[in-house]
PDB file of N, CA and C in Angstrom:
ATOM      1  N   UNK A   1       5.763  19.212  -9.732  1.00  0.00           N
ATOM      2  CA  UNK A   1       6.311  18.388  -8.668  1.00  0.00           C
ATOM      3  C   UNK A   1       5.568  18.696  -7.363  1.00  0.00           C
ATOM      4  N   UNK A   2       4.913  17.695  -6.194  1.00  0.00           N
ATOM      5  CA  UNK A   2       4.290  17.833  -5.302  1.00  0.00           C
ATOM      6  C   UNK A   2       4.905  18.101  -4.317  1.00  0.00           C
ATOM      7  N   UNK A   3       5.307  18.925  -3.232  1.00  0.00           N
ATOM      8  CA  UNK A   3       6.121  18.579  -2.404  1.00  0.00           C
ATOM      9  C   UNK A   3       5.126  18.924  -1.268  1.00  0.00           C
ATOM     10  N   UNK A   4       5.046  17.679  -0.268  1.00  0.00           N
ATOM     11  CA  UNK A   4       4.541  17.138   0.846  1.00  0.00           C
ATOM     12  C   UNK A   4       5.289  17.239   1.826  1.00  0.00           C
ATOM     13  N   UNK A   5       4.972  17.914   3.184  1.00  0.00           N
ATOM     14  CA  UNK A   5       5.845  17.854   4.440  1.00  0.00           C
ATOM     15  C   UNK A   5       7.392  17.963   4.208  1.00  0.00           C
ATOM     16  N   UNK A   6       7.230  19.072   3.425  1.00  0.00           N
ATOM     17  CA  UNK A   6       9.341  19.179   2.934  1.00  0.00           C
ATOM     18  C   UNK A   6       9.559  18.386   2.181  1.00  0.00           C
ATOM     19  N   UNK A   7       9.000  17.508   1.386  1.00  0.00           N
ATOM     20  CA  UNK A   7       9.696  16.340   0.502  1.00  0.00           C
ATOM     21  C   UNK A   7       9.168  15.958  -0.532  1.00  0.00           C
ATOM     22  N   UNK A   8       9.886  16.620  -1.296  1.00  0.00           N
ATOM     23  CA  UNK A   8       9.754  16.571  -3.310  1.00  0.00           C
ATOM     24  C   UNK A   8       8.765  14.921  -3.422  1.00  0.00           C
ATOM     25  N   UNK A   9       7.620  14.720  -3.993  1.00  0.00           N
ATOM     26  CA  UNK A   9       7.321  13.299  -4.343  1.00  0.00           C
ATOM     27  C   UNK A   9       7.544  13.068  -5.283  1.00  0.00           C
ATOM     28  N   UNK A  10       8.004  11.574  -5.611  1.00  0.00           N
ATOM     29  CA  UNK A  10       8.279  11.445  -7.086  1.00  0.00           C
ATOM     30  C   UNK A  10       7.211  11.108  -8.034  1.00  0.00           C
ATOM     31  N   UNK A  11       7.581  11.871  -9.520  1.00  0.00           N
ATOM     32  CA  UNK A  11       5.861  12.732  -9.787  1.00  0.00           C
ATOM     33  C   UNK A  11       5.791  11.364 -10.539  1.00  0.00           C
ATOM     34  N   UNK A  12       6.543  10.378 -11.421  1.00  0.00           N
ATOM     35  CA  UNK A  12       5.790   9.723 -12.030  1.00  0.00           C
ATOM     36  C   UNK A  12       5.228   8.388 -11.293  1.00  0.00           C
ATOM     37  N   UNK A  13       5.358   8.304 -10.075  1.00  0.00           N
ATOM     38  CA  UNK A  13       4.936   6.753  -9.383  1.00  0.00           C
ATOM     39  C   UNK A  13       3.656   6.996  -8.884  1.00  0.00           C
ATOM     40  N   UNK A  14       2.600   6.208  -8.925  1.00  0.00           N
ATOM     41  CA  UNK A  14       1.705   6.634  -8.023  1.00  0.00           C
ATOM     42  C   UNK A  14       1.429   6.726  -6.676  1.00  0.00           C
ATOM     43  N   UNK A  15       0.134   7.632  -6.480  1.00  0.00           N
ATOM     44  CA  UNK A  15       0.511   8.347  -5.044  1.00  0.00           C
ATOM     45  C   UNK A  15       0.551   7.573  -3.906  1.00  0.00           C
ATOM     46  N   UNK A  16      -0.208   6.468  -3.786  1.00  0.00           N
ATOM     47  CA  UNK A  16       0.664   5.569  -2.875  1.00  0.00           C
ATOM     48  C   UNK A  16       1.481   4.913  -3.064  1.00  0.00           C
ATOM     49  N   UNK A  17       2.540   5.130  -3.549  1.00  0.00           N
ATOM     50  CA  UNK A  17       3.926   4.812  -3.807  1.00  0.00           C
ATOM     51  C   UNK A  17       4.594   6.157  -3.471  1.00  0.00           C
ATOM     52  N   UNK A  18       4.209   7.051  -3.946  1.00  0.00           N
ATOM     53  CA  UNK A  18       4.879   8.192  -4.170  1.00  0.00           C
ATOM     54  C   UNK A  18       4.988   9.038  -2.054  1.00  0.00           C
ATOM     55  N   UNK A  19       4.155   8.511  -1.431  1.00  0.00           N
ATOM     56  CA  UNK A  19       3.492   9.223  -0.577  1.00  0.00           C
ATOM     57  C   UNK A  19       4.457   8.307   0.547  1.00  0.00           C
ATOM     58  N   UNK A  20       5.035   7.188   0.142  1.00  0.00           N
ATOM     59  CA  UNK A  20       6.019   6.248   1.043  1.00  0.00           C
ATOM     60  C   UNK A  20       7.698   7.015   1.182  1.00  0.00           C
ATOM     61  N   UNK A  21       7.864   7.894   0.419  1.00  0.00           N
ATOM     62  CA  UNK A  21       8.539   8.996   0.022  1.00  0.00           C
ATOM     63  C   UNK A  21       8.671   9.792   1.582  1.00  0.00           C
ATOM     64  N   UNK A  22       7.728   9.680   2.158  1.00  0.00           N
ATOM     65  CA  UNK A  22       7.706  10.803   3.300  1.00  0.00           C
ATOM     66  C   UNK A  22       8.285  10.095   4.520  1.00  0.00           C
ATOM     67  N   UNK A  23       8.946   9.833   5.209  1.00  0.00           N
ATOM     68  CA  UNK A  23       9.769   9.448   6.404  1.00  0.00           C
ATOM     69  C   UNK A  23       8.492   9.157   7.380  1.00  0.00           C
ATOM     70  N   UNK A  24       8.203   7.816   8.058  1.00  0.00           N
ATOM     71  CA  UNK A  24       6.558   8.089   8.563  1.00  0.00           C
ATOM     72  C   UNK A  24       5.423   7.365   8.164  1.00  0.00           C
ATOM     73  N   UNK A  25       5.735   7.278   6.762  1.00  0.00           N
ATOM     74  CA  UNK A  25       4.353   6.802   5.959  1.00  0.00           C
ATOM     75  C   UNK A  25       4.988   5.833   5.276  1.00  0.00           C
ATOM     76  N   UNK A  26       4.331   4.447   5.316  1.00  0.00           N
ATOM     77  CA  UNK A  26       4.955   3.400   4.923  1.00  0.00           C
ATOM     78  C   UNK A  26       3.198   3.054   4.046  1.00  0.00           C
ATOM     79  N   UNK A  27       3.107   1.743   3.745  1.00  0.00           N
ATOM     80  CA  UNK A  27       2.502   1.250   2.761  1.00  0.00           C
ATOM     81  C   UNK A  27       0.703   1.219   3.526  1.00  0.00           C
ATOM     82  N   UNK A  28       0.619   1.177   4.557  1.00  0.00           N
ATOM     83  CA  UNK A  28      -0.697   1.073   4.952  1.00  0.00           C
ATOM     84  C   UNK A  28      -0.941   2.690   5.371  1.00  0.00           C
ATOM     85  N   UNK A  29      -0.846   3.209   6.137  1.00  0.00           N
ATOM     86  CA  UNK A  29      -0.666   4.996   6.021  1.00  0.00           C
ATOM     87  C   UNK A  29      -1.007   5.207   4.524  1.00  0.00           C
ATOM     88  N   UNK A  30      -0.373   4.848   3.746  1.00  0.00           N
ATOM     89  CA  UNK A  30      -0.369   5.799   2.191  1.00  0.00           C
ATOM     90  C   UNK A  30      -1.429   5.363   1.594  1.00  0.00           C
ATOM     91  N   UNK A  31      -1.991   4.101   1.929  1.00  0.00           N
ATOM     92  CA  UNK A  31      -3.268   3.544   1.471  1.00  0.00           C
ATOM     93  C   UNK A  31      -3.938   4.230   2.249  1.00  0.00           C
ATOM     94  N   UNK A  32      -4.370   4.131   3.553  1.00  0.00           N
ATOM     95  CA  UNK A  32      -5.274   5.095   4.154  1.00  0.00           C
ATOM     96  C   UNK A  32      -5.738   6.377   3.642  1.00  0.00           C
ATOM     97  N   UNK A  33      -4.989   6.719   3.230  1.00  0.00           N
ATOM     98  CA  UNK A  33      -4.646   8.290   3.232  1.00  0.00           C
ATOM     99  C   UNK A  33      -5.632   8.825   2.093  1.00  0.00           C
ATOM    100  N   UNK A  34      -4.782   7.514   0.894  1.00  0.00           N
ATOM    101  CA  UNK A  34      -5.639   7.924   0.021  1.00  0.00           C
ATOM    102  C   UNK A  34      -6.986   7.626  -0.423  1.00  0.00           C
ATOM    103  N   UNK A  35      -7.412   6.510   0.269  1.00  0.00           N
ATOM    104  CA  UNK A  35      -8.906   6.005   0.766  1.00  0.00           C
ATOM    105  C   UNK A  35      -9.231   6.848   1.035  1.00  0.00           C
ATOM    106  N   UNK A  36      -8.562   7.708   2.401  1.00  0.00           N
ATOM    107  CA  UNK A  36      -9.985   8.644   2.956  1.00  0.00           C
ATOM    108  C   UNK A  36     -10.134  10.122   1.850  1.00  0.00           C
ATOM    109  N   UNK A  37      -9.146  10.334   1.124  1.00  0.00           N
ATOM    110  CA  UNK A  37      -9.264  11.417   0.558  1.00  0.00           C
ATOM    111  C   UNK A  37     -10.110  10.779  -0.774  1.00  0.00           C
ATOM    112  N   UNK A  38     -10.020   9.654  -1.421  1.00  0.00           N
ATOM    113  CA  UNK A  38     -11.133   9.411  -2.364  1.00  0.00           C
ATOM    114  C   UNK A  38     -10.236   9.726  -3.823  1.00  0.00           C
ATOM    115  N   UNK A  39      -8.454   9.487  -3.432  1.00  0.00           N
ATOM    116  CA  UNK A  39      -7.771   9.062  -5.067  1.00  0.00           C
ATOM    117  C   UNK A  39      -7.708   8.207  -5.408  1.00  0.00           C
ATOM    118  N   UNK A  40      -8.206   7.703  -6.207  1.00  0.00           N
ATOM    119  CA  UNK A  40      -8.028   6.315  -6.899  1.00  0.00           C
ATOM    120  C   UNK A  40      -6.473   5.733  -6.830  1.00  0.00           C
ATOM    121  N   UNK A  41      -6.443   4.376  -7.267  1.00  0.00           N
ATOM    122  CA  UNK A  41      -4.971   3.537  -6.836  1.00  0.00           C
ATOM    123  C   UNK A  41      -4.259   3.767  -7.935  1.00  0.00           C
ATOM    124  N   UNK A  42      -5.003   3.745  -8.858  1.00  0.00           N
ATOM    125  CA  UNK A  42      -4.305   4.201 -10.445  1.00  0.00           C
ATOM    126  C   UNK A  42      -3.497   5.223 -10.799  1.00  0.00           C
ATOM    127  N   UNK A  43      -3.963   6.527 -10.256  1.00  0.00           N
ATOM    128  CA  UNK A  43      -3.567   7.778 -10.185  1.00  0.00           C
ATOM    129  C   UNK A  43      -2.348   7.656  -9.762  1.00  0.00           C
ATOM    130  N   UNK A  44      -1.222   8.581 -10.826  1.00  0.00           N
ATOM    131  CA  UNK A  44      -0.237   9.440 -10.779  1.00  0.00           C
ATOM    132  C   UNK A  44      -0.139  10.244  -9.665  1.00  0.00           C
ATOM    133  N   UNK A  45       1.166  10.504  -9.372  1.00  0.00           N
ATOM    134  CA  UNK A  45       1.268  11.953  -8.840  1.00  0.00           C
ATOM    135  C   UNK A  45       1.455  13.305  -9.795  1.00  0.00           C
ATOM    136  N   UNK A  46       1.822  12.994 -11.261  1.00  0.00           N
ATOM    137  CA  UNK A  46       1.612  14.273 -11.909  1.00  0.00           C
ATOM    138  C   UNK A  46       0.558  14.648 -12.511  1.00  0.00           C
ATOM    139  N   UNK A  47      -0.171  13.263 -11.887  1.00  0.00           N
ATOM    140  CA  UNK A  47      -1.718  13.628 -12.421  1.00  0.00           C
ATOM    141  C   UNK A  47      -2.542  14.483 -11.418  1.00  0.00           C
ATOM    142  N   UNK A  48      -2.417  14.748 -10.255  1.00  0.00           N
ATOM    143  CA  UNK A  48      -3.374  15.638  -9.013  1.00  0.00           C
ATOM    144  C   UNK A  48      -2.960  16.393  -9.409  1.00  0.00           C
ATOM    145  N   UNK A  49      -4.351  17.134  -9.102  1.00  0.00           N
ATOM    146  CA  UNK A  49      -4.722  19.005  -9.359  1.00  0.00           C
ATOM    147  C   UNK A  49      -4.282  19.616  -8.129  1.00  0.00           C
ATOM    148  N   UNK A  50      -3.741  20.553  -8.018  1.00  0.00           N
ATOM    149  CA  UNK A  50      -3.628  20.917  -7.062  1.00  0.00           C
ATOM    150  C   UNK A  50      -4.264  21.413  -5.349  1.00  0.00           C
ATOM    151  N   UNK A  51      -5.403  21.244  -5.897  1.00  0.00           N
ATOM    152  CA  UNK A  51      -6.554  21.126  -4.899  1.00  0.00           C
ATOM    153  C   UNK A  51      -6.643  19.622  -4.171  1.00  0.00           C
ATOM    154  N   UNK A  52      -5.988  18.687  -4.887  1.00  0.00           N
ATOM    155  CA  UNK A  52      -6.003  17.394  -3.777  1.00  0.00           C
ATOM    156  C   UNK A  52      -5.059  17.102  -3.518  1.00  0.00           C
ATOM    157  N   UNK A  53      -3.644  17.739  -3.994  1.00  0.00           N
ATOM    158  CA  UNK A  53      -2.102  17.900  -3.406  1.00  0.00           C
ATOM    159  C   UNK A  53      -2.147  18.494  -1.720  1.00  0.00           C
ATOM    160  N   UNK A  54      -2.946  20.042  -2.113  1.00  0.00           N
ATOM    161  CA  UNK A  54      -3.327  20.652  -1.195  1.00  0.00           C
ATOM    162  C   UNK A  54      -4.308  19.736   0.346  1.00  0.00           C
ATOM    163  N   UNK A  55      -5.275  18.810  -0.472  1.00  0.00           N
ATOM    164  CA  UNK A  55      -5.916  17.831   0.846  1.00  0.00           C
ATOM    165  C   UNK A  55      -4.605  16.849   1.169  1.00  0.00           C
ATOM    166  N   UNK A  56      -4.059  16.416   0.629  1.00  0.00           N
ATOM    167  CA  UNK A  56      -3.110  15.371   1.097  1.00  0.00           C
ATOM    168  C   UNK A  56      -2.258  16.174   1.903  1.00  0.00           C
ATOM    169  N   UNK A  57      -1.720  17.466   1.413  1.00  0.00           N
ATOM    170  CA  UNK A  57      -0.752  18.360   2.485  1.00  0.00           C
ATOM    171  C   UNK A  57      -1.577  17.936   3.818  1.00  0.00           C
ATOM    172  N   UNK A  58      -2.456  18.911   4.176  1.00  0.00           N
ATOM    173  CA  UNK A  58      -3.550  19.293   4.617  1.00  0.00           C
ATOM    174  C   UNK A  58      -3.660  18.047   6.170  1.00  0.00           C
ATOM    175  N   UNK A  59      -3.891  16.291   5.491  1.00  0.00           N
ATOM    176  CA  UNK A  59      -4.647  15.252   6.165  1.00  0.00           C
ATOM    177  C   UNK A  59      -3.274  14.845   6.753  1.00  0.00           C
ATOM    178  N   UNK A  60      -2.139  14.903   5.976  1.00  0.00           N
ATOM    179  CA  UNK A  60      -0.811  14.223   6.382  1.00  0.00           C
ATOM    180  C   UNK A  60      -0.535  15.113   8.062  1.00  0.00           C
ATOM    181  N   UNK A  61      -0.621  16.643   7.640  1.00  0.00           N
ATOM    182  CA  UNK A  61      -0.113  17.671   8.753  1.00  0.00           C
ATOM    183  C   UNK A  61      -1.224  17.627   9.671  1.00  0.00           C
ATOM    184  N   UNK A  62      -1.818  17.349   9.684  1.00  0.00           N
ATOM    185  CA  UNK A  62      -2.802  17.446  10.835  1.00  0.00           C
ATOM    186  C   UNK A  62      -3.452  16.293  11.728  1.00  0.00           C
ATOM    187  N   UNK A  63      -3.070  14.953  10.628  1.00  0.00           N
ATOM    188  CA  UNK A  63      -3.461  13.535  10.696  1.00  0.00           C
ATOM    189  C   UNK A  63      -2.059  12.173  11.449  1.00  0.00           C
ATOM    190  N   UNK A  64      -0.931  12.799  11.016  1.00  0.00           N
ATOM    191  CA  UNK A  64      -0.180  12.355  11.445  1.00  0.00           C
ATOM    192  C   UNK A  64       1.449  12.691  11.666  1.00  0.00           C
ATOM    193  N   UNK A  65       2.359  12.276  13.083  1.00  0.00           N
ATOM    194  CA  UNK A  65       3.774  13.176  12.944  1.00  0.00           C
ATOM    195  C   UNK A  65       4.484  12.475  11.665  1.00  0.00           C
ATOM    196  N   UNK A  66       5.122  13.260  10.971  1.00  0.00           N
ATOM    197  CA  UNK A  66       6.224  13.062   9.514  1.00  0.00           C
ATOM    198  C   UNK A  66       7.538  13.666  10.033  1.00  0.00           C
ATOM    199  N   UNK A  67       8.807  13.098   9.176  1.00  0.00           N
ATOM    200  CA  UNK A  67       9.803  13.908   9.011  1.00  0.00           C
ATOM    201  C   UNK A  67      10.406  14.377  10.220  1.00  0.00           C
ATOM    202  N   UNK A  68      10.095  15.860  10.248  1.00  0.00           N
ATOM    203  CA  UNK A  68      11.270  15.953  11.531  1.00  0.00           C
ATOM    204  C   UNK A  68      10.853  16.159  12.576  1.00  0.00           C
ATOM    205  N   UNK A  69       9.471  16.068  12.983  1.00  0.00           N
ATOM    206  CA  UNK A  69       8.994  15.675  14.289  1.00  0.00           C
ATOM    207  C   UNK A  69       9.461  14.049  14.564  1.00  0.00           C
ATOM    208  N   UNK A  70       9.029  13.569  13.340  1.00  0.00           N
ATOM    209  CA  UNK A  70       8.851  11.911  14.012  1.00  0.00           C
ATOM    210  C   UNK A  70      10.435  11.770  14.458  1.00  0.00           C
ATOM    211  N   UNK A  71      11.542  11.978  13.842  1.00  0.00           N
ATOM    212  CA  UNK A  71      12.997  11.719  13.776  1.00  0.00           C
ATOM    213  C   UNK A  71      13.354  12.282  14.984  1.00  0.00           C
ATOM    214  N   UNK A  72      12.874  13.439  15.493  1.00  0.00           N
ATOM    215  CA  UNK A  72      13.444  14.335  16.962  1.00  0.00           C
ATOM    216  C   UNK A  72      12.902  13.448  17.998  1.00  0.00           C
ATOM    217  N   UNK A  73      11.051  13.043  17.645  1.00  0.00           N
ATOM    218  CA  UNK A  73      10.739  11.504  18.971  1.00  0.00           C
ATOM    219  C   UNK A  73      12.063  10.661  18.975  1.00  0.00           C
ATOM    220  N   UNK A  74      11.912   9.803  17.967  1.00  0.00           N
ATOM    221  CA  UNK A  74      12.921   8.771  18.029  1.00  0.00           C
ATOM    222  C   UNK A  74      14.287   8.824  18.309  1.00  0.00           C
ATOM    223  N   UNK A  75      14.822   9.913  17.951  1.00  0.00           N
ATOM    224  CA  UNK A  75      16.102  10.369  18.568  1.00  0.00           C
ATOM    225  C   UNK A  75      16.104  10.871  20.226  1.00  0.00           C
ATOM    226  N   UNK A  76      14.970  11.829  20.481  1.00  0.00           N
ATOM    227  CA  UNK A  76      14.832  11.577  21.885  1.00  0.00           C
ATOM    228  C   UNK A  76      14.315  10.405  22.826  1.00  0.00           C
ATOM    229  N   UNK A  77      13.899   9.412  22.190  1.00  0.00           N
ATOM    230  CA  UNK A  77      13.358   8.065  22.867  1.00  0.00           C
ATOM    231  C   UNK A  77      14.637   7.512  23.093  1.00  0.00           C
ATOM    232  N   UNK A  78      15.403   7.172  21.774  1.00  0.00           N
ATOM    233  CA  UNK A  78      17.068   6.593  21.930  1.00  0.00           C
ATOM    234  C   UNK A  78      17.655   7.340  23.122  1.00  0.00           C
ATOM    235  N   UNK A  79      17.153   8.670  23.378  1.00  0.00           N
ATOM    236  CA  UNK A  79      18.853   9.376  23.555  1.00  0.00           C
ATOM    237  C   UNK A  79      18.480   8.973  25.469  1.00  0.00           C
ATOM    238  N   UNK A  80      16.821   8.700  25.558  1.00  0.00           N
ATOM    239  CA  UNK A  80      16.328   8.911  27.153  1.00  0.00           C
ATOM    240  C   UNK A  80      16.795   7.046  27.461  1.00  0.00           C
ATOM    241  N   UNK A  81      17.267   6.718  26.827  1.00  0.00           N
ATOM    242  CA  UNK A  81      17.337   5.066  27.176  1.00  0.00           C
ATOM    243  C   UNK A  81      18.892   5.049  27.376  1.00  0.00           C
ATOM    244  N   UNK A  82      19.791   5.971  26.398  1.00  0.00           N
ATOM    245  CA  UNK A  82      21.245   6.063  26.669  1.00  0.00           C
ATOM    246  C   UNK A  82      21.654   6.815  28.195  1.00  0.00           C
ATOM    247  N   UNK A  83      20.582   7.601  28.501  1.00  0.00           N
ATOM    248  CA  UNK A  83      20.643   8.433  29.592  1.00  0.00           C
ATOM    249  C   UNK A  83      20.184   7.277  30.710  1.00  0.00           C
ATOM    250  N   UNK A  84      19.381   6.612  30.895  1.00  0.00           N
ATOM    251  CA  UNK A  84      18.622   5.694  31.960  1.00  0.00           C
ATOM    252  C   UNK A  84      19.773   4.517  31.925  1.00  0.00           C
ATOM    253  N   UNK A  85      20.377   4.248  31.313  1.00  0.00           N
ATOM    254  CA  UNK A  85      21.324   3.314  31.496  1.00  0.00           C
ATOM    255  C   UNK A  85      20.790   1.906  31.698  1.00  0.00           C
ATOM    256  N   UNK A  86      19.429   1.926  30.870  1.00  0.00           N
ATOM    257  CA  UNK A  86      19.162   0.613  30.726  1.00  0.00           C
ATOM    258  C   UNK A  86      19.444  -0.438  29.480  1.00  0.00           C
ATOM    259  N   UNK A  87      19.630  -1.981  29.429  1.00  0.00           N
ATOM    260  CA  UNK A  87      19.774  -2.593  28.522  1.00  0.00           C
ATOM    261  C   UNK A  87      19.817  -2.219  27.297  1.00  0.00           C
ATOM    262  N   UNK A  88      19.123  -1.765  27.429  1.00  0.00           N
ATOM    263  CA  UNK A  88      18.628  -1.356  25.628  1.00  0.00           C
ATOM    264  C   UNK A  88      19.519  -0.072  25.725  1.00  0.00           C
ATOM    265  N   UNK A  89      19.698   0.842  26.049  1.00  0.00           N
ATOM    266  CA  UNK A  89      20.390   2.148  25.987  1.00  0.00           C
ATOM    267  C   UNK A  89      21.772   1.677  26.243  1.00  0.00           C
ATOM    268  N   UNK A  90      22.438   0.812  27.054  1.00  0.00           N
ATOM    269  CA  UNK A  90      23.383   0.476  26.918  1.00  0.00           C
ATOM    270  C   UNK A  90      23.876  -0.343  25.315  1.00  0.00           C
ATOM    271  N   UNK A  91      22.762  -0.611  24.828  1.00  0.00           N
ATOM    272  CA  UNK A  91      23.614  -1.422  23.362  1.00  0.00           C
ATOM    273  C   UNK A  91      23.300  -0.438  22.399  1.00  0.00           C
ATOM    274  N   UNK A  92      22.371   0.407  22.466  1.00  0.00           N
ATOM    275  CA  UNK A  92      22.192   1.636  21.480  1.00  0.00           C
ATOM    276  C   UNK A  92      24.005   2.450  21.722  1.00  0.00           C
ATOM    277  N   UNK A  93      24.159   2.266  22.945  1.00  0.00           N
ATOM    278  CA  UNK A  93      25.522   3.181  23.558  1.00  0.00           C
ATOM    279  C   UNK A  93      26.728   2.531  22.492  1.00  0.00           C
ATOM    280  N   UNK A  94      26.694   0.767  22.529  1.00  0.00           N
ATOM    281  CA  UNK A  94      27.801   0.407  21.920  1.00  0.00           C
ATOM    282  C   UNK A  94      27.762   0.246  20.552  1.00  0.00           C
ATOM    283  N   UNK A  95      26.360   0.401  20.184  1.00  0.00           N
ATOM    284  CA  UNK A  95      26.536   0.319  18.746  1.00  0.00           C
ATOM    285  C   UNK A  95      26.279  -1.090  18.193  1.00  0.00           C
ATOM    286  N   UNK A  96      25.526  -1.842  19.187  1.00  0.00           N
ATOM    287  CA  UNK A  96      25.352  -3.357  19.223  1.00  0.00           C
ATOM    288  C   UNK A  96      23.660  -3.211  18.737  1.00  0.00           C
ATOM    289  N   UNK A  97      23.455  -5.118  17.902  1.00  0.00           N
ATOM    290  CA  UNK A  97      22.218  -4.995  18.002  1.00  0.00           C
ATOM    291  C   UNK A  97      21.149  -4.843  19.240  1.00  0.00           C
ATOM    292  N   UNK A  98      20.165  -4.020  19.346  1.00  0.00           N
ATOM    293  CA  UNK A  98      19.047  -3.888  19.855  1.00  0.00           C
ATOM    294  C   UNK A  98      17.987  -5.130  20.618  1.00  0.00           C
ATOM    295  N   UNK A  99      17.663  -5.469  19.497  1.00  0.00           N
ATOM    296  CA  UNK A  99      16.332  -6.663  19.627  1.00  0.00           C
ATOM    297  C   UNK A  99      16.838  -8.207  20.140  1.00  0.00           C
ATOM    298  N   UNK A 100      17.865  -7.926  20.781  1.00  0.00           N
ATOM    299  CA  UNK A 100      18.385  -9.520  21.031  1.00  0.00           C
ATOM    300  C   UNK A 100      19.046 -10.577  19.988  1.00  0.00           C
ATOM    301  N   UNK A 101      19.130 -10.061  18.633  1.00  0.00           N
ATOM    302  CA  UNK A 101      20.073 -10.786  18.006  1.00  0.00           C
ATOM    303  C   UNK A 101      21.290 -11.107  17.986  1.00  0.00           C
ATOM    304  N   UNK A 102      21.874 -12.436  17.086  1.00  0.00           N
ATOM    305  CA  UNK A 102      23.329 -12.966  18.178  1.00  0.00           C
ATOM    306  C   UNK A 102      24.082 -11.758  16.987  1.00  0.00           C
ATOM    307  N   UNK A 103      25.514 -11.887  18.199  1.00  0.00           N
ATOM    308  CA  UNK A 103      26.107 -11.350  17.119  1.00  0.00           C
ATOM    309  C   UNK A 103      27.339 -11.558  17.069  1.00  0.00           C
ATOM    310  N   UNK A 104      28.128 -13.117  17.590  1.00  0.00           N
ATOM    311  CA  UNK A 104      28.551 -13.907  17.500  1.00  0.00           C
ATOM    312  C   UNK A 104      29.311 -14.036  15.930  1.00  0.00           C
ATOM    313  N   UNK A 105      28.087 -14.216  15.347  1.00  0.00           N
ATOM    314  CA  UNK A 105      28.929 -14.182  14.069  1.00  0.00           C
ATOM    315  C   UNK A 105      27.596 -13.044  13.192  1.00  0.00           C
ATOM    316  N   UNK A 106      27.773 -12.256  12.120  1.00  0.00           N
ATOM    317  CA  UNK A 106      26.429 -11.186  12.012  1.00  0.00           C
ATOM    318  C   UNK A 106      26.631  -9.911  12.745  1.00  0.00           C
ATOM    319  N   UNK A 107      25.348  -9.654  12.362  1.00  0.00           N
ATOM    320  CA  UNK A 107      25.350  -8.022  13.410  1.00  0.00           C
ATOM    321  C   UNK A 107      26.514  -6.907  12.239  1.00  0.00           C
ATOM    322  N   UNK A 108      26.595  -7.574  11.445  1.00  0.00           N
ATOM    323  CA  UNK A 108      27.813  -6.438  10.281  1.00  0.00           C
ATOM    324  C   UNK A 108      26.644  -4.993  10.376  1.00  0.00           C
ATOM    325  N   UNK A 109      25.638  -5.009   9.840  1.00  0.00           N
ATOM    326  CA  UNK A 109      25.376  -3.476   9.802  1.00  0.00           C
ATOM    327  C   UNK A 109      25.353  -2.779  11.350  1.00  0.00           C
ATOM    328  N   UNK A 110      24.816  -3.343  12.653  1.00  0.00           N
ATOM    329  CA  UNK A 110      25.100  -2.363  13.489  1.00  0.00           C
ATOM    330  C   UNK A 110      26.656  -2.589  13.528  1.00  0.00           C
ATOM    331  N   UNK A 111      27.583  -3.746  13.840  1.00  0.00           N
ATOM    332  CA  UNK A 111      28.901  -3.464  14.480  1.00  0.00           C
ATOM    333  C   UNK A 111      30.237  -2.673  13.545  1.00  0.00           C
ATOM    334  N   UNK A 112      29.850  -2.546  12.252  1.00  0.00           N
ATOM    335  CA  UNK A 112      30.477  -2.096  11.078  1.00  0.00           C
ATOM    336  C   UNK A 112      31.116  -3.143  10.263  1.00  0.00           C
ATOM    337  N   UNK A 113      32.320  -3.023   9.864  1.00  0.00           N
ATOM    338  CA  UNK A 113      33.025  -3.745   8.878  1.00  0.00           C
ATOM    339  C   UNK A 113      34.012  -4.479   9.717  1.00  0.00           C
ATOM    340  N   UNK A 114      34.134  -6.167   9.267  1.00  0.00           N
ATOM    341  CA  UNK A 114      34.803  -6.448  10.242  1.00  0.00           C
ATOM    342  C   UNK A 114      36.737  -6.144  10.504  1.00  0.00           C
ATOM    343  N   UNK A 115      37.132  -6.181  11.452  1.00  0.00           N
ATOM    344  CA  UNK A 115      38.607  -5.972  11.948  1.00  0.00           C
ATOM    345  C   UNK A 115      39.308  -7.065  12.359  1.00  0.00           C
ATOM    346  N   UNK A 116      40.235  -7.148  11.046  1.00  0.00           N
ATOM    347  CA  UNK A 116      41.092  -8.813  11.123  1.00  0.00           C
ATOM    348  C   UNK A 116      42.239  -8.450  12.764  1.00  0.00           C
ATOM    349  N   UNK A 117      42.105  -9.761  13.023  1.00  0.00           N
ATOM    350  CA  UNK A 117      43.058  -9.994  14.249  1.00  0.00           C
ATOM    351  C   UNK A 117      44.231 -10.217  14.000  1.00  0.00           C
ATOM    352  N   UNK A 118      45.266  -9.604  14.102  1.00  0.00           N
ATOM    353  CA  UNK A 118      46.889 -10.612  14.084  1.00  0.00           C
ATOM    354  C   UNK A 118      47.079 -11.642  14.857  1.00  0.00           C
ATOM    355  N   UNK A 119      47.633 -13.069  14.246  1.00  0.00           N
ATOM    356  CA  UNK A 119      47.894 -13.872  15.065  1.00  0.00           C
ATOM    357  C   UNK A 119      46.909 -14.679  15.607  1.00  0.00           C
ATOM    358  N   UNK A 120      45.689 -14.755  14.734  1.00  0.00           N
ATOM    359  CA  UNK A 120      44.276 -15.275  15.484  1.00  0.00           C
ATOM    360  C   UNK A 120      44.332 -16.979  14.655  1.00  0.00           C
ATOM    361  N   UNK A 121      44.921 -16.871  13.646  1.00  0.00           N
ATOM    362  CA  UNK A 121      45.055 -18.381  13.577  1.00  0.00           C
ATOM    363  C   UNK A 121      45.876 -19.372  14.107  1.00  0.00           C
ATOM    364  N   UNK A 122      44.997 -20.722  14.542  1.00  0.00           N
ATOM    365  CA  UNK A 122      46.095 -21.748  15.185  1.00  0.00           C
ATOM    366  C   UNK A 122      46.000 -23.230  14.685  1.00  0.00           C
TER     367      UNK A 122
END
C-alpha cells in the first residue's frame, strides 16, 4: 500500500486515479505529475517499485501544498473574510450560499434540511 502525504492510495486504481486520493490533486495535477515523473497511464498503484512511490512522495512535497497545509489556507482565507465582515464572510457566517446563487427555493446543501412552518398554508 502507497501512502502519499498521510494518505493510504488505493492500490488497485491507477496512479492517476489513485493520486486524486490526496486532498489538492484533482485530475490535471495527477496527470502532470505523472508525465513529469515518466509513469505510464496504464500503471497500477500496486504495480510501483518503491523507488517511484518514493519520486512521487518526493515531487508532490516539494512541488505542491496537499492535505493539511492546503485545508489550514482555506480555513484561514474563510476565517479572514468572517473576520473583515465582508459579503462573502458574512454568508460564509450564515451558512448561506457563497457564489451568488438564489436560494429562494435550493441552496439545501449549504442551508441544511428544510424546516416546515406551522400555519404557512392559505
Amino acid at each position: 500500500m502507497a501512502r502519499i502525504a498521510g494518505v493510504n492510495i488505493p492500490t488497485q486504481k491507477r496512479v492517476e486515479i489513485g493520486l486524486r486520493s490526496i486532498y489538492g490533486i484533482g485530475p490535471a495535477k495527477a496527470k502532470e505529475i505523472c508525465e513529469k515523473l515518466g509513469i505510464p497511464a496504464a500503471r497500477r498503484v500496486n504495480q510501483l517499485t518503491d523507488d517511484e512511490v518514493l519520486k512521487i512522495r518526493e515531487a508532490i512535497d516539494h512541488g505542491y501544498k496537499v492535505e493539511g497545509d492546503l485545508r489550514r489556507e482555506v480555513s484561514l482565507n474563510i476565517k479572514r473574510l468572517m473576520d473583515l465582515g465582508c459579503y462573502r464572510g458574512l454568508r460564509h457566517r450564515k451558512g448561506l450560499p457563497v457564489r451568488g446563487q438564489r436560494t429562494h427555493t435550493n441552496a439545501r446543501t449549504r442551508k441544511g434540511k428544510a424546516v416546515a412552518i406551522a400555519g404557512k398554508k392559505k
